[in-house]
N, C-alpha and C. Protein backbone atom coordinates (compact mmCIF):
# COMPACT_ATOMS: atom_id res chain seq x y z
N UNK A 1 -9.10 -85.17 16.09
CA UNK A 1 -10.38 -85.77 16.36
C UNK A 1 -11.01 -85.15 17.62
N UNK A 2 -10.29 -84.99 18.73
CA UNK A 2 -10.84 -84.31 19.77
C UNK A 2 -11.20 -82.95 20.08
N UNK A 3 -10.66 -81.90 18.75
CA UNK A 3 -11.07 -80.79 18.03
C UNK A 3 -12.29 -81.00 17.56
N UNK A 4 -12.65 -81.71 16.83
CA UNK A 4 -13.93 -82.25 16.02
C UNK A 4 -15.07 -82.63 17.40
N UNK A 5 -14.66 -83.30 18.03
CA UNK A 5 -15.66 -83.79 19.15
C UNK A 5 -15.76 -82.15 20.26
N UNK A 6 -14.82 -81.48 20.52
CA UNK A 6 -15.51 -79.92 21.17
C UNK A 6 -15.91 -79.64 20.71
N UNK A 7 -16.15 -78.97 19.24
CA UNK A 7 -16.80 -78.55 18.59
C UNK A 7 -18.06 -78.57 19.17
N UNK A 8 -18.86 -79.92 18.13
CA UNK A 8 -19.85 -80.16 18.82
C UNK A 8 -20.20 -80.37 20.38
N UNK A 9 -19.24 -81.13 21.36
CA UNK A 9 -20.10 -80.95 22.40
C UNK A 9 -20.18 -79.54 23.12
N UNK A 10 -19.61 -79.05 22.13
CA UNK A 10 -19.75 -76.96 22.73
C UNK A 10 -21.61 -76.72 22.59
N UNK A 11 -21.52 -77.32 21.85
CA UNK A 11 -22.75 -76.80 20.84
C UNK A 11 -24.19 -77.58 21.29
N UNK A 12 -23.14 -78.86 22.30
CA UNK A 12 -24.40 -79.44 23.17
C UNK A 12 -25.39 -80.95 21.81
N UNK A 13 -24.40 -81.32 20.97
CA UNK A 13 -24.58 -82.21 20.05
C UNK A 13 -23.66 -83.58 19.89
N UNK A 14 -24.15 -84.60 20.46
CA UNK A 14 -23.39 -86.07 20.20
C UNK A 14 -22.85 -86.59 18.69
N UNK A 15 -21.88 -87.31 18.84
CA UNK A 15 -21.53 -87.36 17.31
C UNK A 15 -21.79 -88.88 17.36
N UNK A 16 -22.19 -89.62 16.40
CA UNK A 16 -22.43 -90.90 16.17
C UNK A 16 -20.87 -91.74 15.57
N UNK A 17 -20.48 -92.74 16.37
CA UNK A 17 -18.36 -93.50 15.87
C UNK A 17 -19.20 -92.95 14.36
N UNK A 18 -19.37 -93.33 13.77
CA UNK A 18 -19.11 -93.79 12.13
C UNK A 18 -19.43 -92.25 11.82
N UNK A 19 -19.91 -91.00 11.93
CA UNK A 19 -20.30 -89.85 12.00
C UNK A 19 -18.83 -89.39 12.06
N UNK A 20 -18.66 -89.71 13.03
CA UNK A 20 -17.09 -88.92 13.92
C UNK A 20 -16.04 -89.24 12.86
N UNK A 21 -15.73 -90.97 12.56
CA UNK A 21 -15.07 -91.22 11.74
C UNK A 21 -14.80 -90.74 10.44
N UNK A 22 -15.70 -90.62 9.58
CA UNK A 22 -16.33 -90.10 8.25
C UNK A 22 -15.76 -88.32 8.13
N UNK A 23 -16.24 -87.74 9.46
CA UNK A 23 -16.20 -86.17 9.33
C UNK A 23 -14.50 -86.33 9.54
N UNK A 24 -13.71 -87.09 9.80
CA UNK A 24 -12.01 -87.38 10.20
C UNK A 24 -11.36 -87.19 9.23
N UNK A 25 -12.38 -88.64 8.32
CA UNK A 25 -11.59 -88.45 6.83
C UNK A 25 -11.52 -87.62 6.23
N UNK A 26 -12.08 -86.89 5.92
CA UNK A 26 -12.03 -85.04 5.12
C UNK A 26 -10.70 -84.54 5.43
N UNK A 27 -10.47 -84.06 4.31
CA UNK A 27 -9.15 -83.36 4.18
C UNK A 27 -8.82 -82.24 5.13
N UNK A 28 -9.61 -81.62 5.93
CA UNK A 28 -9.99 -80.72 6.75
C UNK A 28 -11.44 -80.69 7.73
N UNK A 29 -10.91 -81.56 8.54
CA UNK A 29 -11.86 -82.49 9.32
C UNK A 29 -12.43 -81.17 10.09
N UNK A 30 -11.80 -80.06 10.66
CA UNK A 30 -12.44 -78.83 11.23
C UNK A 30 -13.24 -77.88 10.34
N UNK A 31 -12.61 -77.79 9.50
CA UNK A 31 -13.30 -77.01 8.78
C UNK A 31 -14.68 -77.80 8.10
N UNK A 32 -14.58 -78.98 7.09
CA UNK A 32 -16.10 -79.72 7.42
C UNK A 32 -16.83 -79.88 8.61
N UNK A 33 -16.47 -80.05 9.71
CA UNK A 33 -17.05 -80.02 11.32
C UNK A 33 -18.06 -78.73 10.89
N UNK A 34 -17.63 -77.26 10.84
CA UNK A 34 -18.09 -76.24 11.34
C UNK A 34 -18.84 -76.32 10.24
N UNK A 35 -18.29 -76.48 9.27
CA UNK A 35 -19.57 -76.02 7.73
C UNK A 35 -20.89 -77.33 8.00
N UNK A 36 -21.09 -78.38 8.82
CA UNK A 36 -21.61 -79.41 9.32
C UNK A 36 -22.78 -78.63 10.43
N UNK A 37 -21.89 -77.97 11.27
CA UNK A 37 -22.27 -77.36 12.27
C UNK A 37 -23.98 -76.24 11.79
N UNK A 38 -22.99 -75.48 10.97
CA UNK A 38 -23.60 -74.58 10.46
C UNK A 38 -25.05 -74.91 9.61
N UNK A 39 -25.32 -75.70 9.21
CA UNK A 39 -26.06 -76.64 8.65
C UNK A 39 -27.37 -77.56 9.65
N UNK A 40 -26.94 -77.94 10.49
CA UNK A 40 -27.79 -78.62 11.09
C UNK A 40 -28.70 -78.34 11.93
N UNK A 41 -30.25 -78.64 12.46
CA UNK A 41 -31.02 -77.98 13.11
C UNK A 41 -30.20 -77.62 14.57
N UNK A 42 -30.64 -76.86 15.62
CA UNK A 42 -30.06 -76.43 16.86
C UNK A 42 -30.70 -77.40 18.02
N UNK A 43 -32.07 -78.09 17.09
CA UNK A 43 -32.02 -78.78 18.40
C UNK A 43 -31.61 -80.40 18.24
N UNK A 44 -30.95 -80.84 16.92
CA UNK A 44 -30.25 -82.17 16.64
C UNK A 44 -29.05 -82.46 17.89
N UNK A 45 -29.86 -83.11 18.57
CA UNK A 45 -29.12 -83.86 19.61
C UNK A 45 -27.79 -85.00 19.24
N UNK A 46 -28.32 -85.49 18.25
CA UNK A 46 -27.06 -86.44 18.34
C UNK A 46 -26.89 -86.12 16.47
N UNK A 47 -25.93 -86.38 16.41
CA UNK A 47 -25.35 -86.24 14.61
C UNK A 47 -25.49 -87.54 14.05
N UNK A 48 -26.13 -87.82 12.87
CA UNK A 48 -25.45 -89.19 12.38
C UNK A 48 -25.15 -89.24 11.01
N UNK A 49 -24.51 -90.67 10.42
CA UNK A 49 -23.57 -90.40 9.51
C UNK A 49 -24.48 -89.88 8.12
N UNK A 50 -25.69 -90.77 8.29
CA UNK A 50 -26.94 -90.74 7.43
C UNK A 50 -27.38 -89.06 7.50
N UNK A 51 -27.03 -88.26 8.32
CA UNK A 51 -27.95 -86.60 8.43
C UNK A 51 -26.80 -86.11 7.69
N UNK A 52 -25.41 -86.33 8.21
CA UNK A 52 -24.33 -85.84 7.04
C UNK A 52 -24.15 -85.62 5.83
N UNK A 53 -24.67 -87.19 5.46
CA UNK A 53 -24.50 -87.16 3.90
C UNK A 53 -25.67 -86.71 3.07
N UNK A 54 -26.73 -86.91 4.11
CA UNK A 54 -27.78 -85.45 3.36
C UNK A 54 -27.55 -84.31 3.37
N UNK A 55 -27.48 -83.81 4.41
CA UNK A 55 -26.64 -82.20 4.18
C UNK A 55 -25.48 -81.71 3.47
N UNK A 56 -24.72 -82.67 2.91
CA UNK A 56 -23.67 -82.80 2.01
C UNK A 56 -24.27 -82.66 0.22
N UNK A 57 -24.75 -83.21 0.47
CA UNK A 57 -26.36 -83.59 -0.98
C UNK A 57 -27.55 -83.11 -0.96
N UNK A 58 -27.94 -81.65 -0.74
CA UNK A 58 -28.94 -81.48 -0.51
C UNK A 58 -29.84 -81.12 -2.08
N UNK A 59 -29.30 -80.97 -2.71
CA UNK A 59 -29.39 -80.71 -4.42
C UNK A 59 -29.65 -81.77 -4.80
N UNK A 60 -29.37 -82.71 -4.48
CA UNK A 60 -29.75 -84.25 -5.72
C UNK A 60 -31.09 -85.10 -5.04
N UNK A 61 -31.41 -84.80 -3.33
CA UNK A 61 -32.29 -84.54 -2.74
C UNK A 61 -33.48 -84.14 -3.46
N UNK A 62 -33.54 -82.69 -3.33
CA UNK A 62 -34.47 -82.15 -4.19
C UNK A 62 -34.91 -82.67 -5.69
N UNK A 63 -33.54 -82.65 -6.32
CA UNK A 63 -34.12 -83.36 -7.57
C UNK A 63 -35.05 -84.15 -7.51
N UNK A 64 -34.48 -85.31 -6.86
CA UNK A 64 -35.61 -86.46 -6.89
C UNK A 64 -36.99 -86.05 -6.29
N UNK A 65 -36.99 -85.10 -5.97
CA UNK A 65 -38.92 -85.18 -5.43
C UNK A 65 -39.42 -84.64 -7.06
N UNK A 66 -38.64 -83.29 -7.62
CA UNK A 66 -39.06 -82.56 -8.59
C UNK A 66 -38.82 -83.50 -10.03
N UNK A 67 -38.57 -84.73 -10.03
CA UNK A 67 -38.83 -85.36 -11.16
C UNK A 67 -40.11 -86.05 -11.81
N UNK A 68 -40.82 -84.94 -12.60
CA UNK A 68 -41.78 -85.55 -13.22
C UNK A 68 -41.73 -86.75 -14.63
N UNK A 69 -42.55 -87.79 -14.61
CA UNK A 69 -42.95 -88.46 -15.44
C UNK A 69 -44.04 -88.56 -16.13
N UNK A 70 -43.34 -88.18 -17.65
CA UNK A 70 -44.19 -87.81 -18.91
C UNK A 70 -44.77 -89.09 -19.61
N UNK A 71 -46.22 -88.89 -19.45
CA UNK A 71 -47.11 -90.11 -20.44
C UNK A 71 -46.93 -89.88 -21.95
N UNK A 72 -47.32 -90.72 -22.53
CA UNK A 72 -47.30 -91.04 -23.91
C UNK A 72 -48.98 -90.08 -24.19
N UNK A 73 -48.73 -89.20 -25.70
CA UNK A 73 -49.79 -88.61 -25.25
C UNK A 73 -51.12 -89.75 -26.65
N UNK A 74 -52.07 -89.58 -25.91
CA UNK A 74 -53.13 -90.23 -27.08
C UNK A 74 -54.15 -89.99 -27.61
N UNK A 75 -54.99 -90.21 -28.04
CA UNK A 75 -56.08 -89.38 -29.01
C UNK A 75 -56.76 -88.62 -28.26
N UNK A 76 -56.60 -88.85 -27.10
CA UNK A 76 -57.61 -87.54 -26.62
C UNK A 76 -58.38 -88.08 -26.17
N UNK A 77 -58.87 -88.96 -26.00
CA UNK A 77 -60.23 -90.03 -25.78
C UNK A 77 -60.08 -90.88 -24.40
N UNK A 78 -60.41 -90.43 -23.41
CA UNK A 78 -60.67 -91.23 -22.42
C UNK A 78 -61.06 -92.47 -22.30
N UNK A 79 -60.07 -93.89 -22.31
CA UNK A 79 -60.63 -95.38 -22.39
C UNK A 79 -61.58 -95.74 -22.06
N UNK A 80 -62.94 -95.28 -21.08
CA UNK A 80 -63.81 -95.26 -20.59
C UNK A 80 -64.66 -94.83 -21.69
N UNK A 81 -64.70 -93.44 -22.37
CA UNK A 81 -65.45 -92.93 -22.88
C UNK A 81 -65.41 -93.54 -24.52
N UNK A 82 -64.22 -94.00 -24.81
CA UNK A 82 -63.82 -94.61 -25.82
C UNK A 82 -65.13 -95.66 -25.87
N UNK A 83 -65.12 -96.80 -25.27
CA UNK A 83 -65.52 -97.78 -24.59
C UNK A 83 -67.18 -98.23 -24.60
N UNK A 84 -67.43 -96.75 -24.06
CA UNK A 84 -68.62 -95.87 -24.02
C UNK A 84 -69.23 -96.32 -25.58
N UNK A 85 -69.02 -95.27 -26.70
CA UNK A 85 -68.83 -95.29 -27.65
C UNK A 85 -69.45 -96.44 -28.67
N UNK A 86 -68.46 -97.45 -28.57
CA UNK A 86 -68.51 -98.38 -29.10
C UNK A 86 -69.71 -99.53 -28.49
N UNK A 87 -70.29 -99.02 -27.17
CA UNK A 87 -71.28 -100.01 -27.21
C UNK A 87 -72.67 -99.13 -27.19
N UNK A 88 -72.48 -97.84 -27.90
CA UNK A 88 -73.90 -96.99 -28.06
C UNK A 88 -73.70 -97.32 -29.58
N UNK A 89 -72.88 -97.79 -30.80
CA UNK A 89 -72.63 -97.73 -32.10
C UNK A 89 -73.73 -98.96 -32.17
């Protein structure tokens, strides 16, 4: 853990307990540290657990902005103009 905490304060970056904790659990708490490291802006002052697990997920991220929703398609006729229509008949 105190490997994990030089790291960053080499780098001049605070780690948030539940941040610190989380990056522990990993099977290779240094090696996630640096691939963490490597990842994050230079001027992120403090780490937290919430910036982690986005940078961990940055793919399912994206998805969700790029998901479009498809209308039902219909005659072509604008409800307005439809509307229109029926009170010039």
């Amino acid at each position: 853990m105190r490997e994990v905490v030089q790291l960053f304060s080499e780098r001049g970056t605070f780690i948030e307990p539940e941040a610190l904790e989380y990056i522990s659990s990993k099977e290779d708490p240094l090696s996630f540290a640096r691939e963490i490291i490597s990842k994050i802006s230079s001027s992120s002052l403090v780490l937290t657990l919430e910036e982690i697990k986005k940078l961990e997920s940055p793919h399912e991220e994206k998805e969700e902005k790029t998901v479009m929703k498809i209308s039902p398609v219909g005659s072509g006729e604008k409800p307005l103009a439809r509307n229109m229509m029926r009170i010039l008949r």
